[in-house]
C-alpha atoms as a PDB file:
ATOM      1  CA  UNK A   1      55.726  40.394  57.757  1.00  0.00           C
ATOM      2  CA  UNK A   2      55.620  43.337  59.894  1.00  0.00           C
ATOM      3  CA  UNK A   3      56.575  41.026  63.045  1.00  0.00           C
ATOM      4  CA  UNK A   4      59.487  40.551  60.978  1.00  0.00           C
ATOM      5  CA  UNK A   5      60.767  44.116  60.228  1.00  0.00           C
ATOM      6  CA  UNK A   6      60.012  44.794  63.870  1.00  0.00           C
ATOM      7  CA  UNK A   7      62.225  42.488  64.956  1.00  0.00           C
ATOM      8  CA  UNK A   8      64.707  42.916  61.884  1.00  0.00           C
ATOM      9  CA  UNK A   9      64.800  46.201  63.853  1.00  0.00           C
ATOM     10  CA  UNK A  10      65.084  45.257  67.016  1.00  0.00           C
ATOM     11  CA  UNK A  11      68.309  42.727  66.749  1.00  0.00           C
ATOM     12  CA  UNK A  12      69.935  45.442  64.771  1.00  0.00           C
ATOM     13  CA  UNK A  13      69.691  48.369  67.111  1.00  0.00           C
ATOM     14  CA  UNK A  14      71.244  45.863  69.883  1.00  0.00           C
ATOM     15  CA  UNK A  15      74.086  44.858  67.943  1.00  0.00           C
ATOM     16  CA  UNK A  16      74.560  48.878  67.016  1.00  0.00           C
ATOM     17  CA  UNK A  17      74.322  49.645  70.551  1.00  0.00           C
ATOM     18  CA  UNK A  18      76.686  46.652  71.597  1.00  0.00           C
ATOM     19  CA  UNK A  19      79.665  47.079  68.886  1.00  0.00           C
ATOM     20  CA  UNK A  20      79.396  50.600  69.958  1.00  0.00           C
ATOM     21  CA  UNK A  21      80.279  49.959  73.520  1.00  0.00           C
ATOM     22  CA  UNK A  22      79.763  52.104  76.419  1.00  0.00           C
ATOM     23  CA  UNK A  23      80.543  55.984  75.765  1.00  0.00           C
ATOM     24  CA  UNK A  24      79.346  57.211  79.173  1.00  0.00           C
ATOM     25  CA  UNK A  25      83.192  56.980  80.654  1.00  0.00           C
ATOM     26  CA  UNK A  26      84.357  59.470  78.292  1.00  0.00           C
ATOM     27  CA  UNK A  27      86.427  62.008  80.235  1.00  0.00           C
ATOM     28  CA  UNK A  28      85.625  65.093  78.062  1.00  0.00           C
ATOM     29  CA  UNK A  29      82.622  66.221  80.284  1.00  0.00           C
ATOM     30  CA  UNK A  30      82.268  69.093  82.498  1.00  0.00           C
ATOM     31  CA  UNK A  31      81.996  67.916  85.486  1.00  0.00           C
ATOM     32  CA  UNK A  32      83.569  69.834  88.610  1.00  0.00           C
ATOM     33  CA  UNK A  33      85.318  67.104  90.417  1.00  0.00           C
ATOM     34  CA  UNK A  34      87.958  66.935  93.089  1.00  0.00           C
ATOM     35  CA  UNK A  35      90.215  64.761  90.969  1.00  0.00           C
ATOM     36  CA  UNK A  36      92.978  67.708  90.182  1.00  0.00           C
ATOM     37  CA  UNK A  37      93.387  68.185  93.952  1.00  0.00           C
ATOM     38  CA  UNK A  38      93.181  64.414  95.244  1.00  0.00           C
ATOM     39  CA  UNK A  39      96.145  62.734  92.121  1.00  0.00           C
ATOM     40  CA  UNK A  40      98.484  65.414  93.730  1.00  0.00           C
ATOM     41  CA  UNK A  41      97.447  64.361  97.029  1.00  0.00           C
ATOM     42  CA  UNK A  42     100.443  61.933  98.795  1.00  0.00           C
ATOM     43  CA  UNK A  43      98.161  61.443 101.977  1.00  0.00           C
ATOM     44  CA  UNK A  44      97.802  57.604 102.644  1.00  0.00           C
ATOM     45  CA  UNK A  45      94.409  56.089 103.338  1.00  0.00           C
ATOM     46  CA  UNK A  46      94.309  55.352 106.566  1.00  0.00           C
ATOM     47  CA  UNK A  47      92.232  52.384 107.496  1.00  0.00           C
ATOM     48  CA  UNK A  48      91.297  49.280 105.528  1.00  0.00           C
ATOM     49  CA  UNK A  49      88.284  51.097 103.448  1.00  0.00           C
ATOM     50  CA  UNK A  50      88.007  53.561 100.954  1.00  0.00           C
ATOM     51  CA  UNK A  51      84.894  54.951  99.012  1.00  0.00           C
ATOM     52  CA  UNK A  52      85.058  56.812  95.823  1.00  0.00           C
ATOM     53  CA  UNK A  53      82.364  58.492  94.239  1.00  0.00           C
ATOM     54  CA  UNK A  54      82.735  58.005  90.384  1.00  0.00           C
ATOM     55  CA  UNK A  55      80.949  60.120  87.378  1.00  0.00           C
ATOM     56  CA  UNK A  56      79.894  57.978  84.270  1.00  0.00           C
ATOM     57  CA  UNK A  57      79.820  54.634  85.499  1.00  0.00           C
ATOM     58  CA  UNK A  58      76.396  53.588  83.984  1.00  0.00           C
ATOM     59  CA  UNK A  59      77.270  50.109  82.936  1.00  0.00           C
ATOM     60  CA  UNK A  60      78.603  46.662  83.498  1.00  0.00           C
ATOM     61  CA  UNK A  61      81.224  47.438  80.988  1.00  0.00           C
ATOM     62  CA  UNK A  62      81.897  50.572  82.642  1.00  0.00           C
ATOM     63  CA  UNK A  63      82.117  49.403  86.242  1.00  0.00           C
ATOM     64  CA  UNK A  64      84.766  46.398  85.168  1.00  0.00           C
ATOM     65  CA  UNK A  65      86.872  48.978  83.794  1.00  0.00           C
ATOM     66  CA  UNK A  66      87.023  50.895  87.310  1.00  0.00           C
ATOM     67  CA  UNK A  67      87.251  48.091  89.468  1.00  0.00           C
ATOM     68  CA  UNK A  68      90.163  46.578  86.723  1.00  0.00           C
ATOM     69  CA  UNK A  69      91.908  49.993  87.268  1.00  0.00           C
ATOM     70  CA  UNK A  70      92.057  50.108  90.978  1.00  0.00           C
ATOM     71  CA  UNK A  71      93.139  46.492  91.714  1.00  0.00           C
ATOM     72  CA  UNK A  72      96.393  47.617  89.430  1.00  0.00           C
ATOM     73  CA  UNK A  73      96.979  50.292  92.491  1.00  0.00           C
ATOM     74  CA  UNK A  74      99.376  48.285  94.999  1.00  0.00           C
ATOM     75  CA  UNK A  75      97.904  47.285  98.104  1.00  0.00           C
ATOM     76  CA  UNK A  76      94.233  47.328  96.830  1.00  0.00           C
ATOM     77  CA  UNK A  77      93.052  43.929  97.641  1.00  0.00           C
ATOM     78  CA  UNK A  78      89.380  44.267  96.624  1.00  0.00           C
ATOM     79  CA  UNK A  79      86.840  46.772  94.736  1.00  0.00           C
ATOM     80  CA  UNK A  80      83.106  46.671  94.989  1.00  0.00           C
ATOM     81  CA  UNK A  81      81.536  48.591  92.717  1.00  0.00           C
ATOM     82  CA  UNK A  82      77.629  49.930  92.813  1.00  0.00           C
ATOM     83  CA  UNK A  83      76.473  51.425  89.622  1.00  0.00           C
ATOM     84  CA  UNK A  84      73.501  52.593  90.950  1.00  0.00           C
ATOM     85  CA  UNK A  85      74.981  55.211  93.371  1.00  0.00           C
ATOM     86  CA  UNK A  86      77.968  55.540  91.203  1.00  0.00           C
ATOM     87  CA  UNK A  87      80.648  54.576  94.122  1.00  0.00           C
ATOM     88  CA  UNK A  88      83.099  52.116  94.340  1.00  0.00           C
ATOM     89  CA  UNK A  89      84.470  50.718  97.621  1.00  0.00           C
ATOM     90  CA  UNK A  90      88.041  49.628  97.655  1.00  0.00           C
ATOM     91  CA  UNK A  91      89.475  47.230 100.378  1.00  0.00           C
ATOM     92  CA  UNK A  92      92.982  47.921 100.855  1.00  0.00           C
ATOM     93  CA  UNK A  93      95.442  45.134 102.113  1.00  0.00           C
ATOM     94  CA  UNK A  94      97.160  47.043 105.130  1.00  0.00           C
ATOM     95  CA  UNK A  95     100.445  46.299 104.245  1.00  0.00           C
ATOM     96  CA  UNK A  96     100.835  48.532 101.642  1.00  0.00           C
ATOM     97  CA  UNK A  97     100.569  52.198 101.764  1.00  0.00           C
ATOM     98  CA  UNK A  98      98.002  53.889  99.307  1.00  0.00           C
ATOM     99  CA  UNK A  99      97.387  57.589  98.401  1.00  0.00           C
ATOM    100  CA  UNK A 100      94.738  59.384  98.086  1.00  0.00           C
ATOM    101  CA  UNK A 101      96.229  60.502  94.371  1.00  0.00           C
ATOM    102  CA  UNK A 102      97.225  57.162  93.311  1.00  0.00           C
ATOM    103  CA  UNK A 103      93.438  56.173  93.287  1.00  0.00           C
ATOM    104  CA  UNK A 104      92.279  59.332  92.030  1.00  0.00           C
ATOM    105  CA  UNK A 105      94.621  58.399  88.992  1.00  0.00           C
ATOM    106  CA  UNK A 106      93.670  55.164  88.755  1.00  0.00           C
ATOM    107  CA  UNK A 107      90.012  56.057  88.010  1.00  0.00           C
ATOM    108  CA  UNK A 108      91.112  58.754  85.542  1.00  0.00           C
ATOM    109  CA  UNK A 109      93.313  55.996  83.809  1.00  0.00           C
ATOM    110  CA  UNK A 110      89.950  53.762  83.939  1.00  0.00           C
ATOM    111  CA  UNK A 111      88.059  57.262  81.404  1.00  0.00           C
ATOM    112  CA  UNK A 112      86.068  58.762  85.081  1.00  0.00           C
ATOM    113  CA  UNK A 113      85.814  61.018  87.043  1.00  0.00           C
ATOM    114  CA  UNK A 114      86.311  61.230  90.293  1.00  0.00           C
ATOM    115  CA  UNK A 115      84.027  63.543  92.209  1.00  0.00           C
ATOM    116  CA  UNK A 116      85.320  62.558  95.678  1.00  0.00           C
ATOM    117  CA  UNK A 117      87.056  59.795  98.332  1.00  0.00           C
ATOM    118  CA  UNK A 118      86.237  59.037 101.505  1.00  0.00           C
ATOM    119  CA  UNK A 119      88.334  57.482 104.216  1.00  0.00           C
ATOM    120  CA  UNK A 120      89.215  57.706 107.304  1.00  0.00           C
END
């Protein structure tokens, strides 16, 4: 009986903790970032790589909603994102010119912070 109640427990916690979804992308933390600067910033990437560090992303569900984000940016052909180190690489297309700010909005539209890019 007790194997039961355990497990009772067990399937009920998950479902809690999946109906609940993921509340780690929730933009109301402190967190000093360079995101004010970089969605007023017109500068275009240059080259055919950029890397973004992200705050929050600590899940699958999480890291779709990033990578969903940026492929909406024009010209972004690709996004790999690593949860682990919390950056996501974007491939751009090199036809189409991308800013600096239009990624650093596109990960605020996703519920992240930015903390930084880095391109060429």
């Amino acid at each position: 009986m007790k194997t039961c109640h355990t497990l009772a427990a067990i399937v009920l916690g998950a479902s809690f903790l999946l109906s609940a979804g993921c509340s780690s992308g929730s933009a109301d933390h402190a967190v000093p970032t360079a995101a004010a600067i970089a969605e007023s910033d017109q500068t275009p990437v240059r080259g055919r790589e950029a890397v973004l560090t992200v705050y929050g992303m600590s899940c699958p569900l999480c890291a779709n909603n990033v990578d969903k984000t940026l492929l909406q940016v024009p010209g972004v052909q690709a996004v790999r994102v690593d949860m682990g180190t919390g950056r996501a690489t974007v491939t751009l297309d090199g036809t189409t010119p991308v800013t600096r700010g239009q990624l650093a909005r596109a990960v605020d539209r996703s519920g992240f912070s930015l903390q930084r890019i880095e391109a060429p």
